[in-house]
Protein backbone atom coordinates (compact mmCIF):
# COMPACT_ATOMS: atom_id res chain seq x y z
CA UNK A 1 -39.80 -31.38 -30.65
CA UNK A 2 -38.77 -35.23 -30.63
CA UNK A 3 -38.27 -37.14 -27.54
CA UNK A 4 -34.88 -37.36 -29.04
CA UNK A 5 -33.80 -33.62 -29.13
CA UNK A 6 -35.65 -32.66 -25.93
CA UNK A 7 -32.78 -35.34 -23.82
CA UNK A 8 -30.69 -33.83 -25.76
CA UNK A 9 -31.37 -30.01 -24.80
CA UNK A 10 -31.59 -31.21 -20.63
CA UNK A 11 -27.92 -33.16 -21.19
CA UNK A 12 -26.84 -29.89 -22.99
CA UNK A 13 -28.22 -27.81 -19.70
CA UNK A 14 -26.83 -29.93 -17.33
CA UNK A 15 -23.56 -29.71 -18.68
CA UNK A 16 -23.77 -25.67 -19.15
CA UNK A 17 -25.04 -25.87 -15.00
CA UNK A 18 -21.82 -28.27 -14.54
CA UNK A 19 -19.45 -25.59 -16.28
CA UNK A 20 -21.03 -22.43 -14.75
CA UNK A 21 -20.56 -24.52 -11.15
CA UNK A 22 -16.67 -25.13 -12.16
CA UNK A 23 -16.85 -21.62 -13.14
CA UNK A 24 -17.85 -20.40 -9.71
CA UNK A 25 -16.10 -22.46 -7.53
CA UNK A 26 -12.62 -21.42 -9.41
CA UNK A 27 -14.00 -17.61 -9.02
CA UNK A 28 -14.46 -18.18 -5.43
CA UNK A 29 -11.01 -20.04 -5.24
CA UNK A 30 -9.25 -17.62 -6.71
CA UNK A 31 -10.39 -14.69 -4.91
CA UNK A 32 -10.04 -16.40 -1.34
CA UNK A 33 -6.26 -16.66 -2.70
CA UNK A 34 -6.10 -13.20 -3.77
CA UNK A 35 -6.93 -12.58 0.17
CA UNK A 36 -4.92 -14.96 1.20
CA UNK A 37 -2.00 -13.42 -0.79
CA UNK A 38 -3.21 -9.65 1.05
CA UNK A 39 -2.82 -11.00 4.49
CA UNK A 40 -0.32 -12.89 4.15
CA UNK A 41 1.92 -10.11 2.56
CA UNK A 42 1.10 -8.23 5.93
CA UNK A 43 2.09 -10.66 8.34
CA UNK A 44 5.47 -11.42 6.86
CA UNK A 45 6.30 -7.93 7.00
CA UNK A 46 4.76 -7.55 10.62
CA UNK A 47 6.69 -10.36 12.07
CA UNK A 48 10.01 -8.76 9.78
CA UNK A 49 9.45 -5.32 11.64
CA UNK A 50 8.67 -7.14 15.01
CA UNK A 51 12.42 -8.79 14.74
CA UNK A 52 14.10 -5.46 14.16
CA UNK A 53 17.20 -4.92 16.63
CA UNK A 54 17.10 -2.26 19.47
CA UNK A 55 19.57 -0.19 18.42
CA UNK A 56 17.67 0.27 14.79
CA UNK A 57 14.59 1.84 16.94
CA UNK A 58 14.37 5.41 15.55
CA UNK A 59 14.01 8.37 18.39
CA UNK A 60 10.97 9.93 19.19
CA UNK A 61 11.49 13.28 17.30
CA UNK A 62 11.31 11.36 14.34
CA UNK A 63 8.32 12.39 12.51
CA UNK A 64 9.69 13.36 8.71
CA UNK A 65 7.89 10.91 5.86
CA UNK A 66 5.99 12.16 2.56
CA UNK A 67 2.38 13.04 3.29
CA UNK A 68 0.90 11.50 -0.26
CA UNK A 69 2.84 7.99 -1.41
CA UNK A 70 2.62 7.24 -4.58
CA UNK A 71 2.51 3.30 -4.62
CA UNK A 72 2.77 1.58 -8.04
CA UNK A 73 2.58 0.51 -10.43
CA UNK A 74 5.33 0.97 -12.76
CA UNK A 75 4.47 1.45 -16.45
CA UNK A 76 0.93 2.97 -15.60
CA UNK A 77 1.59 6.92 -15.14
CA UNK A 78 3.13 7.21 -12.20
CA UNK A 79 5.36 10.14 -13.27
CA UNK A 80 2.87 11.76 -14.98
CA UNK A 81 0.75 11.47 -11.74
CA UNK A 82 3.99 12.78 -9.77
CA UNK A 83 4.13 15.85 -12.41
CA UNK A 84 0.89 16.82 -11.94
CA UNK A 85 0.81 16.55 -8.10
CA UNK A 86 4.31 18.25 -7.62
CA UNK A 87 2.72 21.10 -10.14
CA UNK A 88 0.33 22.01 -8.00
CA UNK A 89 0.74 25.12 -5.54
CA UNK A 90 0.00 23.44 -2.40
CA UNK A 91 2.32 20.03 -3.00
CA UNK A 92 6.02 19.87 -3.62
CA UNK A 93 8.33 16.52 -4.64
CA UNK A 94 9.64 15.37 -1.02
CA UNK A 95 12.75 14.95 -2.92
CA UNK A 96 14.25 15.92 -5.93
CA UNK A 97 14.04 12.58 -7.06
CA UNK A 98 11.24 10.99 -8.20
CA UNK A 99 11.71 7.63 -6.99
CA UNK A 100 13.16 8.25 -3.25
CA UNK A 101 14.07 4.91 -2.23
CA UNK A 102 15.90 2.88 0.58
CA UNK A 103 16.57 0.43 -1.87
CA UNK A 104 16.03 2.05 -5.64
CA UNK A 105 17.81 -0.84 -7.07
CA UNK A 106 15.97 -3.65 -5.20
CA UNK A 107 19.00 -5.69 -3.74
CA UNK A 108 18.03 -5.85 -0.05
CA UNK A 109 16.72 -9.35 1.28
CA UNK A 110 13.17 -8.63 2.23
CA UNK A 111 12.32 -12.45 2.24
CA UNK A 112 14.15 -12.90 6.14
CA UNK A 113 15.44 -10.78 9.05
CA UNK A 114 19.02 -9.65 8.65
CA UNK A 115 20.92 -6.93 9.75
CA UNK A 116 21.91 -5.05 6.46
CA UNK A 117 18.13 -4.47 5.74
CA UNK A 118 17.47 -3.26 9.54
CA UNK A 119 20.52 -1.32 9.24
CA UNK A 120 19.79 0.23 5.57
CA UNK A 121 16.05 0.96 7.13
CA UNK A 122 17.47 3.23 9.87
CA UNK A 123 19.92 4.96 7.96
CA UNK A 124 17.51 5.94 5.55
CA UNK A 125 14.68 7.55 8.72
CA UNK A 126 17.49 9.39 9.77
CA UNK A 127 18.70 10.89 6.78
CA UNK A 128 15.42 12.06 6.25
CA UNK A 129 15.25 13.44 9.17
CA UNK A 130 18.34 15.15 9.07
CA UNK A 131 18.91 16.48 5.81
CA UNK A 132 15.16 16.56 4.28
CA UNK A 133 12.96 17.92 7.17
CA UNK A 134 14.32 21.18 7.28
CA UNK A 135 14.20 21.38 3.47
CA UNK A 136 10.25 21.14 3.39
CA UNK A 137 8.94 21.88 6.29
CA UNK A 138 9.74 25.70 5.86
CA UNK A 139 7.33 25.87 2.93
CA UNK A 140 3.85 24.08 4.82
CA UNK A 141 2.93 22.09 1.74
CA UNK A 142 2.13 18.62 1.51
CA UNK A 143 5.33 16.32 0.03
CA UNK A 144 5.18 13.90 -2.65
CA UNK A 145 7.15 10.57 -2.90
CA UNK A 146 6.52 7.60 -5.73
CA UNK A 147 8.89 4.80 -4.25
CA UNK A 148 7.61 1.77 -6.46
CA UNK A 149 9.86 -0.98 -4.53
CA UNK A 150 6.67 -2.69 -3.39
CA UNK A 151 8.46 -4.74 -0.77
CA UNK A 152 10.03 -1.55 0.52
CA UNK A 153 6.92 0.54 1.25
CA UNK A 154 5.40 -2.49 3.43
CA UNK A 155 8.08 -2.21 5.23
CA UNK A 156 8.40 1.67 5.59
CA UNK A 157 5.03 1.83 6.39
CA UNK A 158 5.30 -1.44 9.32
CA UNK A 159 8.59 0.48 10.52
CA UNK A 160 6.56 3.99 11.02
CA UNK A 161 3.76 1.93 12.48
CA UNK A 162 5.56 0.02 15.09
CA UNK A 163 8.22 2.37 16.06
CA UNK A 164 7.35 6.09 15.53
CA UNK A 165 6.20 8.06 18.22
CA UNK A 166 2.19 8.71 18.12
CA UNK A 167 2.35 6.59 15.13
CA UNK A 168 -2.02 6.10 14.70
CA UNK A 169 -1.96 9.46 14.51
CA UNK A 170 1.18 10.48 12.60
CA UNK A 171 -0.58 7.49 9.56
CA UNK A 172 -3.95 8.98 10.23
CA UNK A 173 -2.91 11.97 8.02
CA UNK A 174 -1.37 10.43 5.10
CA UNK A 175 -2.35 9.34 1.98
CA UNK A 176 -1.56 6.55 -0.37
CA UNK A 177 -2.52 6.64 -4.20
CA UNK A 178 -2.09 3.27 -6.75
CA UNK A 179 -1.59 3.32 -10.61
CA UNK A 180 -3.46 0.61 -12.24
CA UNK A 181 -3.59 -0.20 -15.22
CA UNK A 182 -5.31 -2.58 -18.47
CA UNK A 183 -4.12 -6.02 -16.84
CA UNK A 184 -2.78 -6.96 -20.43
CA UNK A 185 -1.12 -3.72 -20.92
CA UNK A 186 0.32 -3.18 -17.75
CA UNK A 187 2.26 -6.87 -18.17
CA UNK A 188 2.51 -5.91 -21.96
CA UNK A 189 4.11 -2.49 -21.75
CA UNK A 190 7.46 -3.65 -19.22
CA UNK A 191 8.06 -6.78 -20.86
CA UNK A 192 9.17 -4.08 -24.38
CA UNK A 193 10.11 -1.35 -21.74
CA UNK A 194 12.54 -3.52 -19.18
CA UNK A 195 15.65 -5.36 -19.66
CA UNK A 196 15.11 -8.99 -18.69
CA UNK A 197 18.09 -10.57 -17.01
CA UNK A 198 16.98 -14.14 -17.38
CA UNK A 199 16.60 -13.70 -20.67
CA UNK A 200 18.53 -11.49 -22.31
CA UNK A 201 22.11 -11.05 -22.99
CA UNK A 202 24.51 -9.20 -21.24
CA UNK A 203 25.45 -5.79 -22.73
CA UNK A 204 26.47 -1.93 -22.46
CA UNK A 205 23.76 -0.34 -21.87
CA UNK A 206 22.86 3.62 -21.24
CA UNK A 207 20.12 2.71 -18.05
CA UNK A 208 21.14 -1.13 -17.18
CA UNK A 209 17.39 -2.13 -16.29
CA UNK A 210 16.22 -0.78 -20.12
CA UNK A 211 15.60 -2.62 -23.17
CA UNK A 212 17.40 -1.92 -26.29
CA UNK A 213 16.65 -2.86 -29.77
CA UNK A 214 20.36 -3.09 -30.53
CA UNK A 215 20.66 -5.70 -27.71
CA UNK A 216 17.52 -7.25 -27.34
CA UNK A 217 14.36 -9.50 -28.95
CA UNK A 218 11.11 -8.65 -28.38
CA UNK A 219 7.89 -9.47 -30.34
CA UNK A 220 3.96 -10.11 -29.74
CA UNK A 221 4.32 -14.05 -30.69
CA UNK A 222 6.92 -14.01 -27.82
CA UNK A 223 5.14 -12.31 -25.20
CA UNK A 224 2.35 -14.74 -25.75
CA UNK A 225 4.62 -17.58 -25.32
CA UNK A 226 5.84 -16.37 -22.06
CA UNK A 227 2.58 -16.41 -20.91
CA UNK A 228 1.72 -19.45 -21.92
CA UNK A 229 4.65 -21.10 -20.59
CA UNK A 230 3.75 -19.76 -17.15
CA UNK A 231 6.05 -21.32 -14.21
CA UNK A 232 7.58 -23.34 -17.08
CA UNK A 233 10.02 -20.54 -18.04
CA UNK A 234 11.80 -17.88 -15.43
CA UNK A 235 10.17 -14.65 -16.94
CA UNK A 236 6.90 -16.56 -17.92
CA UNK A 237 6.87 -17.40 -14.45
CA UNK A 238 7.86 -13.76 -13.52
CA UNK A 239 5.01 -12.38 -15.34
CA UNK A 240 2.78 -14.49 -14.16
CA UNK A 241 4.03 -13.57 -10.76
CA UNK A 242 3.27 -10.16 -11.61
CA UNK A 243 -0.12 -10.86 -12.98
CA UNK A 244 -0.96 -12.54 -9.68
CA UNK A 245 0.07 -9.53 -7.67
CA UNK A 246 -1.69 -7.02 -10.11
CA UNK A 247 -4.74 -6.77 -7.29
CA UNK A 248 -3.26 -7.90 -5.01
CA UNK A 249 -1.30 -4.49 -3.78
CA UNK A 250 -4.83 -2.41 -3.61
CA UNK A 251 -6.00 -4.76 -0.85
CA UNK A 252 -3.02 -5.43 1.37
CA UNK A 253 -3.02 -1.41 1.37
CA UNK A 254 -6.58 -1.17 2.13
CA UNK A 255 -5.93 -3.51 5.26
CA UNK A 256 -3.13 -1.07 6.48
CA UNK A 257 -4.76 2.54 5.88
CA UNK A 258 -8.23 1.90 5.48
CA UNK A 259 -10.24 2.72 2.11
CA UNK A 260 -10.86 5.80 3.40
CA UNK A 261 -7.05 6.61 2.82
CA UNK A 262 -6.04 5.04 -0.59
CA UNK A 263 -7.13 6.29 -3.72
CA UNK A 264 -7.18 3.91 -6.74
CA UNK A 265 -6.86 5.72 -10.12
CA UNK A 266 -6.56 4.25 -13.24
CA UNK A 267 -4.42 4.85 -16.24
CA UNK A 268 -6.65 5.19 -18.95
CA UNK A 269 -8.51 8.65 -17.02
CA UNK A 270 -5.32 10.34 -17.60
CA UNK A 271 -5.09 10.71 -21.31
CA UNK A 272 -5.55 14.59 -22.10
CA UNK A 273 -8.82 14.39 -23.75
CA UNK A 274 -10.61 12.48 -20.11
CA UNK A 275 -8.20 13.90 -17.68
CA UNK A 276 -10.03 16.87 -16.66
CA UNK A 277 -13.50 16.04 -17.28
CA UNK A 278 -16.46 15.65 -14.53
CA UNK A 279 -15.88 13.51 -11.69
CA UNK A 280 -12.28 12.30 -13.66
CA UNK A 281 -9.08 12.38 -12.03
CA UNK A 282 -8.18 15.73 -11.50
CA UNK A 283 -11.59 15.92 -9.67
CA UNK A 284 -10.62 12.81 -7.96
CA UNK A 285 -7.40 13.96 -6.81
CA UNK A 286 -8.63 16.97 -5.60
CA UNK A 287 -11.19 15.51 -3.26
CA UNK A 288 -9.13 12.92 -2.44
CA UNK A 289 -5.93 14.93 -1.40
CA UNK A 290 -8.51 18.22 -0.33
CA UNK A 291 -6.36 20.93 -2.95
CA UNK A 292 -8.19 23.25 -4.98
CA UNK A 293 -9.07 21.43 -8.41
CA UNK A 294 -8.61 24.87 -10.49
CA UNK A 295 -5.14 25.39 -9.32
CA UNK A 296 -3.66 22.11 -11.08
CA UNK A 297 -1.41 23.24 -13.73
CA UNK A 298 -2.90 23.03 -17.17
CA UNK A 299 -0.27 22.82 -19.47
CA UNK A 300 0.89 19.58 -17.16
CA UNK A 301 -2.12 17.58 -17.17
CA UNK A 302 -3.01 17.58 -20.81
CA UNK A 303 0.57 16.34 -21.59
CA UNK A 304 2.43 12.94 -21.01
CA UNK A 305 5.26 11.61 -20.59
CA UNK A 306 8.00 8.61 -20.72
CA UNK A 307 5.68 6.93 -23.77
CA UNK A 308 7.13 4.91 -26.17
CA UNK A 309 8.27 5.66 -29.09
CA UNK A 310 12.36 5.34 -29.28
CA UNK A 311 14.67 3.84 -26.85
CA UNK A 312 16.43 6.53 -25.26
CA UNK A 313 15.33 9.82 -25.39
CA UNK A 314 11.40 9.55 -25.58
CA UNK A 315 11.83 7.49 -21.76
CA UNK A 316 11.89 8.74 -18.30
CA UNK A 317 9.62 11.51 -16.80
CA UNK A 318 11.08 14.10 -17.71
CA UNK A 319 10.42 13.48 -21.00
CA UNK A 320 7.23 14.71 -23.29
CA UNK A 321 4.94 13.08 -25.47
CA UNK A 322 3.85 14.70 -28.48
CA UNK A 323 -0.11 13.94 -28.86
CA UNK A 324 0.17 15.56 -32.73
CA UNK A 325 -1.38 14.02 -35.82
CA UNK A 326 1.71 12.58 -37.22
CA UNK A 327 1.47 8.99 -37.37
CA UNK A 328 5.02 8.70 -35.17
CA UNK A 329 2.83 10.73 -32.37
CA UNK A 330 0.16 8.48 -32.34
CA UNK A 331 2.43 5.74 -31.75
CA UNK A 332 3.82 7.31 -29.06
CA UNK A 333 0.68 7.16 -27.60
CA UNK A 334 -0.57 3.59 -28.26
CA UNK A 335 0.32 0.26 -27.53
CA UNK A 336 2.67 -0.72 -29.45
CA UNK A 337 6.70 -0.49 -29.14
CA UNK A 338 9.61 0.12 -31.54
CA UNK A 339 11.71 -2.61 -29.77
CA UNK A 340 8.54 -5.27 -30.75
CA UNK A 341 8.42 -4.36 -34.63
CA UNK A 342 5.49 -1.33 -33.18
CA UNK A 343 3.07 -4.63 -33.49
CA UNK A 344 0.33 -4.47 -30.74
CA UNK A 345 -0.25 -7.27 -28.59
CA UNK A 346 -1.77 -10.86 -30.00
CA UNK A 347 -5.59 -10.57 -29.62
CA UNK A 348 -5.01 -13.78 -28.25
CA UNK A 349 -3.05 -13.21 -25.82
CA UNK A 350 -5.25 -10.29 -24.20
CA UNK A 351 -8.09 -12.53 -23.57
CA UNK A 352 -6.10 -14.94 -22.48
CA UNK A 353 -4.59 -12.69 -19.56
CA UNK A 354 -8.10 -11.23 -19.09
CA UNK A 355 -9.28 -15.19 -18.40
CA UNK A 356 -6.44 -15.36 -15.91
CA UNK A 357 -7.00 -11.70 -14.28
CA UNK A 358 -11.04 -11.66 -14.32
CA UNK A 359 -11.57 -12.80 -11.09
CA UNK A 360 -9.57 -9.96 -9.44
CA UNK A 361 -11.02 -7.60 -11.99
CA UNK A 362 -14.29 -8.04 -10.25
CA UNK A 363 -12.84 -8.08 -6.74
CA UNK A 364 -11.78 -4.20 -7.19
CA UNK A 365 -14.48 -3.41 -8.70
CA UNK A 366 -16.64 -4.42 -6.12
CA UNK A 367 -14.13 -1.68 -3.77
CA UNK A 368 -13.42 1.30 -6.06
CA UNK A 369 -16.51 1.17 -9.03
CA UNK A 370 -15.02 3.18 -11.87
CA UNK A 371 -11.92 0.97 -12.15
CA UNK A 372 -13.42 -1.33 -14.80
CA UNK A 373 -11.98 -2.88 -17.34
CA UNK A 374 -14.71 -4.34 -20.78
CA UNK A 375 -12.43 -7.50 -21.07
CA UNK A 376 -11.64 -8.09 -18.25
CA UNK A 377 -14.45 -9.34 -15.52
């Protein structure tokens, strides 16, 4: 080796010691944010809850709230999760809607105190404890609810906490599962699924927060540019607001219930050929939620539902997938989407949300171990 080559190969070190030092530090940056993010989700809605008016205090024979909350995220089986769970001989739906909400639609100001929300909040305990608790309590099983308002169930949960009679105890015996999800696919899948109202136009629609191929553009090239353009466009910057809250939710729920208490699953351990194997998610649920594993109903957990392939009547959960070997099946069971020319996502693209999500990719890993994603850590 020349004297040449060998200053060459310790500048070439150094500089692969300067990246892998950049490397770190931005690691460690970006998970003390992620943190940051978790605790400061909780004290906002602490110090919300803390403000809340004396004549919104609930009674003390209030005591009616689902016993297993589903949390999130939408677009990564939460109402085939619900399905299964409400299946099952010892759970029933808390309601006979899926999504039991205070605030389905999302139009309540969570950012601030203010009456309406403090108002809607009560209204909503008491109704379930007027009209729901004699409904379920008759039957001794444990209820299921899958509000995905995110904002919401912070502050359902700080409301209960603060104000409920023998609240420690009344938490103490609930549980909280989370949907997650293939970072790229979980940003990938509503972006062709949703309506986006800063970007497209105004029309009739049959469900006004859908996308329609009659009304609306969609395509891979697109959905990379969005991302690209980051804060630089309203949805870009909405994605990426949703791509910085993807881990986010796990943790701030981990500092309210304990880890003990939440139950992480992911998406992928639910298709019908994995769902039911050893130590999967059946088996998971069934520790997790203490229910007899063999009692789950079959015919439920190897199907699936609201996929995607049409616009209207292949979507919500009532709705079946077909896993068949015709090639419109399949689709309905990949990737891809009608509304985006049924063209997967750039290659590009994934690895470019995996750069942005790896950090937090590692962070859960390091809490719940089989939530891995290849790409992304």
């Amino acid at each position: 080796m020349s004297r040449r080559e060998s200053v060459e190969d310790r500048d070439d070190a150094a500089k692969k010691r300067a990246m892998d030092l950049e490397s770190a530090k931005q690691n460690r940056i970006q998970r003390e944010q992620i943190v940051e993010n978790s605790l400061g989700t909780l004290h906002h809605f602490e110090r919300l809850v803390n403000q809340t008016p004396a004549q919104f205090f609930p009674p003390q024979h209030w005591h009616n709230f689902p016993d297993v909350w589903i949390l999130g995220y939408a677009k990564a089986g939460t109402s085939q999760l619900y399905k299964i769970l409400t299946h099952h001989p010892e759970l029933q739906a808390f309601n006979p809607r899926k999504e039991f909400c205070m605030d389905p639609g999302g139009r309540l100001n969570y950012s601030q105190p203010n009456e309406k929300l403090y108002s809607s909040l009560y209204s909503f305990h008491e109704f379930m404890n007027s009209n729901i608790s004699k409904q379920v309590s008759a039957k001794k099983k444990l209820t299921v609810n899958a509000c995905l308002n995110i904002e919401e169930m912070f502050l359902q949960y700080m409301y209960i906490r603060k104000y409920y009679f023998n609240a420690s105890s009344y938490l103490g015996h609930k549980k909280f599962i989370i949907m997650v999800r293939d970072p790229a696919d979980l940003l990938f899948s509503p972006y062709n699924f949703f309506s986006i109202p800063s970007f497209d136009i105004i029309g009739e629609r049959l469900i006004a927060s859908w996308s329609y191929e009659s009304l609306d553009y969609r395509s891979p090239e697109l959905f990379h540019e969005l991302i690209v353009s980051g804060s630089k466009s309203l949805h870009g910057k909405s994605l990426m607001g949703n791509l910085g809250g993807l881990f986010v939710l796990p943790f701030t729920w981990i500092h309210l219930v304990g880890h003990e208490n939440l139950l992480v699953l992911k998406n992928e351990d639910m298709l019908p050929e994995t769902i039911d194997r050893r130590g999967g998610l059946i088996e998971q649920l069934s520790r997790f939620l203490c229910i007899d594993q063999d009692s789950f109903n079959s015919k439920i957990v190897k199907s699936r539902t609201n996929c995607n392939d049409g616009n209207t009547i292949s979507r919500g959960m009532d709705t079946k997938c077909i896993n068949g070997s015709k090639e419109s099946d399949q689709r309905a069971l990949s990737s891809s989407y009608p509304i985006s020319g049924n063209r997967a996502m750039l290659s590009q693209t994934r690895k470019l949300i995996y750069m942005i999500a790896a950090e937090a990719c590692r962070l859960i890993k390091e809490y719940y171990h089989h939530v891995v994603y290849d790409g992304c850590r």
